[in-house]
C-alpha atoms as a PDB file:
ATOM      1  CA  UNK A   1       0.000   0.000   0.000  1.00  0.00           C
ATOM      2  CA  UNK A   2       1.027   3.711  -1.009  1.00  0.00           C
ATOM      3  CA  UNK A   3       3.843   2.789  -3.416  1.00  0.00           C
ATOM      4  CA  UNK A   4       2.497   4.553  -5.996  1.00  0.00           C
ATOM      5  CA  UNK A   5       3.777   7.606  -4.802  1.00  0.00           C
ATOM      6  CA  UNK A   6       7.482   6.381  -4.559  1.00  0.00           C
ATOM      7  CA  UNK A   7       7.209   5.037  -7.897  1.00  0.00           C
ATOM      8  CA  UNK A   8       6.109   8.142  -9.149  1.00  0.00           C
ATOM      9  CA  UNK A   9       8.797  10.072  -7.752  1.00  0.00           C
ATOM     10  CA  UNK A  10      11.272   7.658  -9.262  1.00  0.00           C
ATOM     11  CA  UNK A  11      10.032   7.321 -12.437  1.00  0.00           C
ATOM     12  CA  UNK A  12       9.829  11.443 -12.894  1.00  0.00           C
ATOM     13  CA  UNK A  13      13.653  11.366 -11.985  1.00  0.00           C
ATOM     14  CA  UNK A  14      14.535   9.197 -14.417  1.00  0.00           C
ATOM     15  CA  UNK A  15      12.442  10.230 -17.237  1.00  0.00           C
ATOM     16  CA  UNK A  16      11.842  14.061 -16.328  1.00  0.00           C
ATOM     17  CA  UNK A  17      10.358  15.106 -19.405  1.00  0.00           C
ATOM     18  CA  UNK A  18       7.856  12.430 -19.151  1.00  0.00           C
ATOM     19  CA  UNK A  19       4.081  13.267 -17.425  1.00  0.00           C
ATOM     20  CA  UNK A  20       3.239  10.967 -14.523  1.00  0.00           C
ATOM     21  CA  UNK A  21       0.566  10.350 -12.660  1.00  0.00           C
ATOM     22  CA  UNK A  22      -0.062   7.912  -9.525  1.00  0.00           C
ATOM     23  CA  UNK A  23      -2.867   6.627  -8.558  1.00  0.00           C
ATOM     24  CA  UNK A  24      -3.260   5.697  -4.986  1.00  0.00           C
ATOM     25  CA  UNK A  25      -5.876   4.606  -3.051  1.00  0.00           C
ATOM     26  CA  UNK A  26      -6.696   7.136  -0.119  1.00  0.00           C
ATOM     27  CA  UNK A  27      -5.793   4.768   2.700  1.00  0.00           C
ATOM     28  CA  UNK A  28      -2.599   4.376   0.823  1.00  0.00           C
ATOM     29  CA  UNK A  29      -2.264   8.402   0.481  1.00  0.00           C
ATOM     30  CA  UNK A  30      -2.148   8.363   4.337  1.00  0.00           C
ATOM     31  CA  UNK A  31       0.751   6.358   4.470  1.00  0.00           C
ATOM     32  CA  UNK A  32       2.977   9.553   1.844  1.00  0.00           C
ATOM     33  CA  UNK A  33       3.345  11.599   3.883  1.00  0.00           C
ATOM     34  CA  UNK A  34       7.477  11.139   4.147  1.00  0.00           C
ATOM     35  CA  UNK A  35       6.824  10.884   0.236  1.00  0.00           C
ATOM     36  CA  UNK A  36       4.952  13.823  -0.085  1.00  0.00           C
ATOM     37  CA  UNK A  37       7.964  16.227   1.369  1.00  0.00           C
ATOM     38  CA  UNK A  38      10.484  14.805  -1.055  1.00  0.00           C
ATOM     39  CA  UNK A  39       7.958  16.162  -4.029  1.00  0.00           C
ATOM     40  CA  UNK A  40       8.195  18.998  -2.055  1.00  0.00           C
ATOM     41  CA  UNK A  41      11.705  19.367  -1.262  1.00  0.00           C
ATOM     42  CA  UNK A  42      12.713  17.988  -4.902  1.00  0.00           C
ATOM     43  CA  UNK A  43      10.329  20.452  -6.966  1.00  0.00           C
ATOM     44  CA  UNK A  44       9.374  16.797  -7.993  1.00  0.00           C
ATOM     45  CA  UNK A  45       6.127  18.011 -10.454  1.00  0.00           C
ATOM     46  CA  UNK A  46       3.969  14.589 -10.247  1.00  0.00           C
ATOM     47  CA  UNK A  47       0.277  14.341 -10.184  1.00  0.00           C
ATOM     48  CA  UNK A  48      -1.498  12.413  -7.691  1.00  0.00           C
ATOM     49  CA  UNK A  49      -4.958  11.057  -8.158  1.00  0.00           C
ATOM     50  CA  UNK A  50      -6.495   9.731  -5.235  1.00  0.00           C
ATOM     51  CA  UNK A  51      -9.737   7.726  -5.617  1.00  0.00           C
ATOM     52  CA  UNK A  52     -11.710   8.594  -2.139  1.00  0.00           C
ATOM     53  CA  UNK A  53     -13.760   5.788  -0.462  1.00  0.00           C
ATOM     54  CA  UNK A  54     -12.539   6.068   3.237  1.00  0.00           C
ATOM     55  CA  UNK A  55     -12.024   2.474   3.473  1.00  0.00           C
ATOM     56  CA  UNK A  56      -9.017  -0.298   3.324  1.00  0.00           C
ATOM     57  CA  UNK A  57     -11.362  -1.539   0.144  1.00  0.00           C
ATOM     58  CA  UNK A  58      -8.626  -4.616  -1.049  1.00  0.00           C
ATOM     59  CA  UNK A  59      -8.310  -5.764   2.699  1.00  0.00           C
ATOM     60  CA  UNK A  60     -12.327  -5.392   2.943  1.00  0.00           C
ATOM     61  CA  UNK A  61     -12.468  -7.530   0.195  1.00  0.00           C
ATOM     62  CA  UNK A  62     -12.034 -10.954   1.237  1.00  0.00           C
ATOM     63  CA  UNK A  63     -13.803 -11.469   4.546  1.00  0.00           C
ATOM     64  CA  UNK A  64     -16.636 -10.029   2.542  1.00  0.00           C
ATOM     65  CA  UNK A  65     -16.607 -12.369   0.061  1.00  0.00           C
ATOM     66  CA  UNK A  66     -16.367 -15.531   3.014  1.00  0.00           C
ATOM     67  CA  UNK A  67     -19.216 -13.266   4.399  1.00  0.00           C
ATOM     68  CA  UNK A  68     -17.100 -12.321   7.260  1.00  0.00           C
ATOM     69  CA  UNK A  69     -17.784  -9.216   9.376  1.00  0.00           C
ATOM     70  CA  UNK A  70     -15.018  -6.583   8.723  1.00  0.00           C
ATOM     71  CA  UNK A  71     -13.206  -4.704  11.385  1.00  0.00           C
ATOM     72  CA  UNK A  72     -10.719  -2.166  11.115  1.00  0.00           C
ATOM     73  CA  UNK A  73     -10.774  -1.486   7.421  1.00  0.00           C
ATOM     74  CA  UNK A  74     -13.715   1.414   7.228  1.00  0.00           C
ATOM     75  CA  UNK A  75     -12.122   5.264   8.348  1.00  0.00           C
ATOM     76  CA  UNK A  76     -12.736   8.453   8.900  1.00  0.00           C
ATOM     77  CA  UNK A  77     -11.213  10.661   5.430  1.00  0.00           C
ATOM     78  CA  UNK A  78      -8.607  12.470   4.934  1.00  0.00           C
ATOM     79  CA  UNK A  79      -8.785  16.141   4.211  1.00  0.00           C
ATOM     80  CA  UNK A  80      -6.832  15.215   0.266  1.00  0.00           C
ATOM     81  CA  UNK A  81      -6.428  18.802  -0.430  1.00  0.00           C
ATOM     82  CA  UNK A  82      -5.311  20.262   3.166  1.00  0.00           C
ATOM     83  CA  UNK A  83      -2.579  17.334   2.580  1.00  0.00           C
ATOM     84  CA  UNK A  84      -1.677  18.165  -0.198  1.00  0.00           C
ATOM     85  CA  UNK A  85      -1.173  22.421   0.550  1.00  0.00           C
ATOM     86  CA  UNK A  86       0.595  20.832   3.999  1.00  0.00           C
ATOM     87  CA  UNK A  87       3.718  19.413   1.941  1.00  0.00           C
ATOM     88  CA  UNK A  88       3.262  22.850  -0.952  1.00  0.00           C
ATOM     89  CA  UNK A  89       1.360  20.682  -3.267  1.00  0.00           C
ATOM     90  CA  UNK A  90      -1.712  21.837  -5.178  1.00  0.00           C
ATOM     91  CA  UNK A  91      -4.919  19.988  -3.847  1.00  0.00           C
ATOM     92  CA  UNK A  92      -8.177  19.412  -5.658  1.00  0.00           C
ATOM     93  CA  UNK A  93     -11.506  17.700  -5.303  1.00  0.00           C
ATOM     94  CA  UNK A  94     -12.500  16.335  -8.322  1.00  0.00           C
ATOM     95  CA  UNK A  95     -16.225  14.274  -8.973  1.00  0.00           C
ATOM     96  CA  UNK A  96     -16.587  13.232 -12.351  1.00  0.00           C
ATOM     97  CA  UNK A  97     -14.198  11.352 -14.607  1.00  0.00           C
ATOM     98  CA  UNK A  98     -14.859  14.588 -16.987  1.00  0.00           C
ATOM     99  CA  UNK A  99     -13.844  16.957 -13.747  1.00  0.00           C
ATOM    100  CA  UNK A 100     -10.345  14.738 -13.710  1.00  0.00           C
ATOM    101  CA  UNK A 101      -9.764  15.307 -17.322  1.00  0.00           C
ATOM    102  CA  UNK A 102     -10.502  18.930 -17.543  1.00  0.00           C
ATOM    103  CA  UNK A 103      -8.256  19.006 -14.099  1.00  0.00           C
ATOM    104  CA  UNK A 104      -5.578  17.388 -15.919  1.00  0.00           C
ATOM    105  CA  UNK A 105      -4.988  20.247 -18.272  1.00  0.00           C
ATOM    106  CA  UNK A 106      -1.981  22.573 -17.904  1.00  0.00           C
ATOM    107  CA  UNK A 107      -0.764  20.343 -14.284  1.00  0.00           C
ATOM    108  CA  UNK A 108       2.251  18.324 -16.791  1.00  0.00           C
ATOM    109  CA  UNK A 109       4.628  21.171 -16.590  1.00  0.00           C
ATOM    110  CA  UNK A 110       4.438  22.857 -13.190  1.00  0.00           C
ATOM    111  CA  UNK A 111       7.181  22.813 -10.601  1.00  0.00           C
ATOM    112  CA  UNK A 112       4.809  21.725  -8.227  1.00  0.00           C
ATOM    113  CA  UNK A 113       2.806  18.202  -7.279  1.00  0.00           C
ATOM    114  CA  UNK A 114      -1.118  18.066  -7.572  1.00  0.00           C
ATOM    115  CA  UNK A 115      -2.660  15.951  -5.877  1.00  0.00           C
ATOM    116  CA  UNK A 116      -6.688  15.233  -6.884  1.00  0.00           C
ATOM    117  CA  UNK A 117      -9.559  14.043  -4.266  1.00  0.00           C
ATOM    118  CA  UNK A 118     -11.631  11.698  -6.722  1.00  0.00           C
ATOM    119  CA  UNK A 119     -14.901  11.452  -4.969  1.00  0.00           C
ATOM    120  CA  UNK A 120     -18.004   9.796  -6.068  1.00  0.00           C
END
């Protein structure tokens, strides 16, 4: 969980004329925070798309199917955007695929990360 981020940052280093995006689930954005200041600190311009559903949904996955009861894997969200200002990102709450697309436009060039609240 929240390797996309990392991989991200990597993959912009080695390729910096390249766009990149990560997508990372918001229980996995929780856990970038160390990743989130070397964007800063590096000028590292990424974007960050963060599909919000306030829960652990992969782990909630499989005692659901055994029709288990879950525990632990449901959470109270994250402010996306406030997280992303925190580490001098660009935050945005984004509800339609179109919203993402138009978002999107004009972030592949900045010298700052974006980082985009999907919500349903």
């Amino acid at each position: 969980m929240g390797v996309a981020v990392p991989l991200a940052i990597g993959y912009k280093r080695a390729a910096p004329d390249t766009p990149v995006v990560a997508v990372v689930g918001d229980a996995g954005f929780d856990m970038t925070a160390g990743d989130l200041a070397t964007l800063r600190d590096m000028q590292v311009p990424v974007v960050i798309v963060v599909p919000v559903d306030n829960a652990l949904a992969l782990i909630e996955k499989k005692p659901t199917a055994m029709q288990l009861a879950n525990h632990g894997v449901q959470f109270v969200g994250t402010d996306i955007v406030a997280v992303a200002q925190a580490y001098g990102g660009i935050g945005e709450v984004v509800e339609s695929a179109q919203g993402l697309q138009a978002a999107f436009k004009g972030r592949f060039g900045a010298r700052h990360f974006h980082g985009f609240g999907l919500s349903d």
